[in-house]
Protein backbone atom coordinates (compact mmCIF):
# COMPACT_ATOMS: atom_id res chain seq x y z
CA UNK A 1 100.85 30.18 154.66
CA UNK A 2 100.94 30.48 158.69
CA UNK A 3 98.03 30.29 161.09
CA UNK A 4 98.39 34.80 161.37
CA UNK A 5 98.30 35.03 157.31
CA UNK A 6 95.54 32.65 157.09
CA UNK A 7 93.65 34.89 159.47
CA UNK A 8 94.17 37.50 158.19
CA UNK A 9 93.38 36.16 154.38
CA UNK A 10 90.32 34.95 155.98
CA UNK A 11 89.63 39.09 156.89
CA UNK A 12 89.79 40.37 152.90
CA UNK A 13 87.13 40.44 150.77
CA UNK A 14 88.52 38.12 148.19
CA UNK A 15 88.34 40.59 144.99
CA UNK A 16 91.93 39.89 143.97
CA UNK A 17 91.57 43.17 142.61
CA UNK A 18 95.32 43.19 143.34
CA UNK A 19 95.56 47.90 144.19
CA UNK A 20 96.78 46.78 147.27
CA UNK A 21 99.93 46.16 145.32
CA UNK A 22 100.18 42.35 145.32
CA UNK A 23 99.20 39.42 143.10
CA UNK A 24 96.19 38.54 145.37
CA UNK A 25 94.91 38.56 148.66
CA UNK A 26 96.59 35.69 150.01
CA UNK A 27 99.96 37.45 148.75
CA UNK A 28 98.87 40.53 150.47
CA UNK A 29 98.05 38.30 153.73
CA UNK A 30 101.48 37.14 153.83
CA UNK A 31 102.98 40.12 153.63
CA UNK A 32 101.39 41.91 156.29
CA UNK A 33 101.97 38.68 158.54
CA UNK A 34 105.47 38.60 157.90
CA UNK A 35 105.57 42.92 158.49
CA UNK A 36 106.37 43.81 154.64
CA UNK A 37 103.55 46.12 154.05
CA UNK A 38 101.07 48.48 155.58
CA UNK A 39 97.34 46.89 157.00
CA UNK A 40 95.39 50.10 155.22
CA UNK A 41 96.11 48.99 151.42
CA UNK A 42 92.59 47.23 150.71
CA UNK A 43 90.08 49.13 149.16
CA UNK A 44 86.88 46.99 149.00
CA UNK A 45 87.37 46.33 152.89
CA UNK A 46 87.29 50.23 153.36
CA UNK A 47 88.49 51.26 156.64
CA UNK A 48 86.05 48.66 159.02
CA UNK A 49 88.72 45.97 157.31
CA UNK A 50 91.49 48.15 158.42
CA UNK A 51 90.32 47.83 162.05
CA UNK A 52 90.09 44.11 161.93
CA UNK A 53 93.03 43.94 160.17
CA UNK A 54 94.64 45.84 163.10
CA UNK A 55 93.21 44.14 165.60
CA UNK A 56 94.29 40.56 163.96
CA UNK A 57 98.10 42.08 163.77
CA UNK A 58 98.13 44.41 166.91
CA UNK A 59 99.50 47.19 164.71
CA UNK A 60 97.52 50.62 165.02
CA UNK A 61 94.80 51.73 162.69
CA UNK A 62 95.49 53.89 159.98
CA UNK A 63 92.93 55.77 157.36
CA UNK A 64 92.38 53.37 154.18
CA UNK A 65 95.26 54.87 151.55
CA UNK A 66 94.35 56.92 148.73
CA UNK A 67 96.95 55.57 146.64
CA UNK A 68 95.44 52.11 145.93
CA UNK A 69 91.62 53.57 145.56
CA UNK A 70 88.55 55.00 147.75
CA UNK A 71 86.45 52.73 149.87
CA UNK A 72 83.08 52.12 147.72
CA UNK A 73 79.78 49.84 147.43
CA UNK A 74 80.46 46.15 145.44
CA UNK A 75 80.13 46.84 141.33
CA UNK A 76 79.68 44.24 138.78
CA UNK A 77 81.63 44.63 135.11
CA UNK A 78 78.86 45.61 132.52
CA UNK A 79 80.02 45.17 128.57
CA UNK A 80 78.24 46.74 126.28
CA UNK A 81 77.33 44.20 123.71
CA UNK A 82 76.95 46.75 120.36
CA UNK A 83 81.15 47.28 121.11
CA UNK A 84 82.09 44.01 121.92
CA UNK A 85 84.72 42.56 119.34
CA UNK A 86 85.18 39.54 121.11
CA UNK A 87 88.61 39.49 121.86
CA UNK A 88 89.03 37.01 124.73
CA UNK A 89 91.13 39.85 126.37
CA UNK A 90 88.79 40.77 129.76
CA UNK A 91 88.00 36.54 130.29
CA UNK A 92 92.03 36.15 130.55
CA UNK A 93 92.09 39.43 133.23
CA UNK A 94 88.88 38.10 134.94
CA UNK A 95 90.14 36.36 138.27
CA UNK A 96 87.14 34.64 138.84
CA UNK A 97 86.30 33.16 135.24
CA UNK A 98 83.13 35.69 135.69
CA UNK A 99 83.52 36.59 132.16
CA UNK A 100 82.31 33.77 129.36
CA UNK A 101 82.25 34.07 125.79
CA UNK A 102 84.65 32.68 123.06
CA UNK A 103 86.77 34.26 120.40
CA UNK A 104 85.29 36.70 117.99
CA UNK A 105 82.26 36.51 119.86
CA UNK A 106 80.25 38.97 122.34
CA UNK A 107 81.27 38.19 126.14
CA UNK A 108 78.94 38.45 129.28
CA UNK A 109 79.64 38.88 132.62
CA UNK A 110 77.90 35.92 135.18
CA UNK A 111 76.99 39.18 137.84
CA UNK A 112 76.91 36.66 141.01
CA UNK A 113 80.56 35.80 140.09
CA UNK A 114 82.22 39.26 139.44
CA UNK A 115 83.90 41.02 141.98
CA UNK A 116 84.22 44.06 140.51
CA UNK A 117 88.14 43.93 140.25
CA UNK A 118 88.54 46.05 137.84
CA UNK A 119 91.01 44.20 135.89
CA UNK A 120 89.02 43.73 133.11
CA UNK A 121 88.69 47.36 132.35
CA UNK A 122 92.02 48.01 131.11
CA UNK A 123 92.70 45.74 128.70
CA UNK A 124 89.37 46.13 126.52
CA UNK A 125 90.92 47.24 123.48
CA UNK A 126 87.68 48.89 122.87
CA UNK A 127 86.66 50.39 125.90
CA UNK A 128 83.53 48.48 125.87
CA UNK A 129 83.46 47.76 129.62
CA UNK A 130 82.42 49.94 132.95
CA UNK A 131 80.83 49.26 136.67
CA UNK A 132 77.55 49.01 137.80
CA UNK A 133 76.80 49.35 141.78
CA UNK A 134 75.35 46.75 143.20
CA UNK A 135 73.28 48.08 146.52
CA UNK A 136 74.36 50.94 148.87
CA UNK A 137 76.65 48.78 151.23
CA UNK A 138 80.30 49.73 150.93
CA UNK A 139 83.32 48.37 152.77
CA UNK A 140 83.71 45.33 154.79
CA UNK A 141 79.52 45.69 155.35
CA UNK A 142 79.47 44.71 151.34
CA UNK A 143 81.29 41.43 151.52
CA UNK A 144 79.96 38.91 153.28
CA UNK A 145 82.12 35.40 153.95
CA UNK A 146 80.07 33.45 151.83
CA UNK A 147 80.64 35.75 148.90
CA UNK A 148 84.61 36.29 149.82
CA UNK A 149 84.80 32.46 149.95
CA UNK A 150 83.12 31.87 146.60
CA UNK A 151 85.71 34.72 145.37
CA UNK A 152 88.21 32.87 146.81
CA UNK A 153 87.01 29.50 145.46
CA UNK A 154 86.51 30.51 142.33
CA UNK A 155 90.22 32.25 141.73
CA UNK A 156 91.88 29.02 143.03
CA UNK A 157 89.81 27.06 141.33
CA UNK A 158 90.85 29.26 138.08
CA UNK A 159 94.36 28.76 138.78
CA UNK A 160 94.73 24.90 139.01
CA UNK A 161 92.58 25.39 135.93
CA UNK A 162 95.65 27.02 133.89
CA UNK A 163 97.96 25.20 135.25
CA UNK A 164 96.68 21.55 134.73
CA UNK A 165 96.07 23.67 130.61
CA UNK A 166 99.88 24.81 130.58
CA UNK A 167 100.79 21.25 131.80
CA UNK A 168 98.53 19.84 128.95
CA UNK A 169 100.02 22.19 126.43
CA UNK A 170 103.90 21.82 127.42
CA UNK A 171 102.99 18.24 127.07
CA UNK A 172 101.75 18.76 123.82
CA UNK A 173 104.84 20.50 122.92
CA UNK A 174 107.15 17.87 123.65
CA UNK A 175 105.11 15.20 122.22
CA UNK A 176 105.93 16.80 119.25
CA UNK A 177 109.31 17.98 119.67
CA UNK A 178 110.24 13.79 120.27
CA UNK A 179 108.39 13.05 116.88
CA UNK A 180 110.89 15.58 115.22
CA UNK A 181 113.80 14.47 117.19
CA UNK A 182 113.18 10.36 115.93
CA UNK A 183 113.08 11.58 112.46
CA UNK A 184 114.53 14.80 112.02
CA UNK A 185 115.51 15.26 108.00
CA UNK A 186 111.76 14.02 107.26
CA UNK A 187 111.00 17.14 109.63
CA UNK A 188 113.25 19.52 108.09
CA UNK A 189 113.92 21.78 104.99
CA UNK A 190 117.21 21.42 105.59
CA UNK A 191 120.10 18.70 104.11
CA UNK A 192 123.13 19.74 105.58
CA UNK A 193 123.85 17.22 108.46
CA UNK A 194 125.70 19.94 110.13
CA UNK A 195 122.53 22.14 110.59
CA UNK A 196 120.64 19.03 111.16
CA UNK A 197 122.99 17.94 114.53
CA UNK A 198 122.16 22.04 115.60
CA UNK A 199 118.66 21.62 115.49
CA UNK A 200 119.23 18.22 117.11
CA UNK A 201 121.05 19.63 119.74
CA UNK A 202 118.44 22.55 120.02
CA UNK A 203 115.93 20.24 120.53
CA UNK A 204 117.54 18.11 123.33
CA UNK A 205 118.34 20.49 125.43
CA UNK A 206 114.67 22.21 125.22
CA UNK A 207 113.19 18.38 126.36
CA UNK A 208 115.81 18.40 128.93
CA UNK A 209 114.43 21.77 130.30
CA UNK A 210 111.11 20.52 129.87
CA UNK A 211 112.00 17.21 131.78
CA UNK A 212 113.86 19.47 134.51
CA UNK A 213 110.96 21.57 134.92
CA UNK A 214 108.56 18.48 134.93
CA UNK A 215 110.94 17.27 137.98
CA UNK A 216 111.75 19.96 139.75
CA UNK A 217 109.05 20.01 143.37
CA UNK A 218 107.91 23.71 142.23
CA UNK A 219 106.96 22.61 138.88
């Protein structure tokens, strides 16, 4: 990320609410550095983040667009507990890791930790969650840098989390794809030794991916 993008990063609220039509806000940072999208796509900042978005880029200010959402006051996700099925759905959506709980068992939402992204909402299978606002302060007047930095914090800190668990569980995966692989017809239903040098070969070339992957600088 350049110095412009950082600033400019360093000017959203951290919600990772992702209407502006990115992944996150650092995506959305980047973009508008390198002149890919408009400056008025960022709801939560309302149209005070606009202006210091436009005076960070020199580009002219524009009204806050309608298509990614109104500018509004900070709301927390509220789930109503007598719904809840415990479905693990809203903690995978939550970019923060606001939401804890466990499988088959009712979630909660840690208030100082939501950001009120949204995300959640959609994927209750049960339409157990909805907003709450949280004061009158809407806009770039709601989000204050210590709270966009422990927004921030929290979804990087989140995503090293899954990664360092996918590493874990790809390792897992070829741990036992090599036990297999040494002793294949004590691993299989099959006799044929034709089928058995397939499934050989099949499993080769998935540890050489793996290995590949494992190498590769971007993995």
């Amino acid at each position: 990320m350049n110095e412009l993008a950082r600033r400019i990063d360093d000017a959203l609220p951290q919600t990772q609410c992702t209407r502006c039509g990115y992944p996150d806000c650092a995506a959305y940072a980047e973009a508008i550095a390198a002149g890919e999208t408009a400056i008025n796509r960022c709801p939560p900042g309302g149209q005070e983040g606009v202006e210091r978005l436009a005076a960070l880029t020199g580009r002219a200010v524009q009204p806050l667009d309608p298509d990614c959402g109104v500018e509004g006051p900070v709301t927390v996700a509220v789930i109503d507990e007598s719904w809840c099925i415990g479905c693990t759905l809203c903690i995978k959506a939550c970019p923060t890791d606001a939401i804890v709980g466990s499988n088959k068992t009712m979630h909660t939402v840690i208030d100082a930790y939501c950001t009120g992204c949204e995300l959640c909402i959609p994927v209750c299978p049960v339409d157990c969650i909805g907003l709450e606002p949280v004061g009158q302060a809407s806009g770039w007047a709601a989000w204050p840098a210590a709270l966009a930095d422990q927004a921030r914090d929290r979804y990087h800190r989140r995503r090293q989390r899954l990664a360092r668990e996918q590493k874990e569980h790809e390792a897992r995966l070829e741990d036992k794809a090599r036990m297999k692989l040494a002793d294949l017809a004590a691993h299989s239903l099959h006799t044929d030794p034709a089928v058995l040098d397939k499934k050989r070969a099949v499993i080769e070339a998935a540890l050489a991916r793996a290995r590949a992957r494992r190498e590769s600088p971007s993995g």
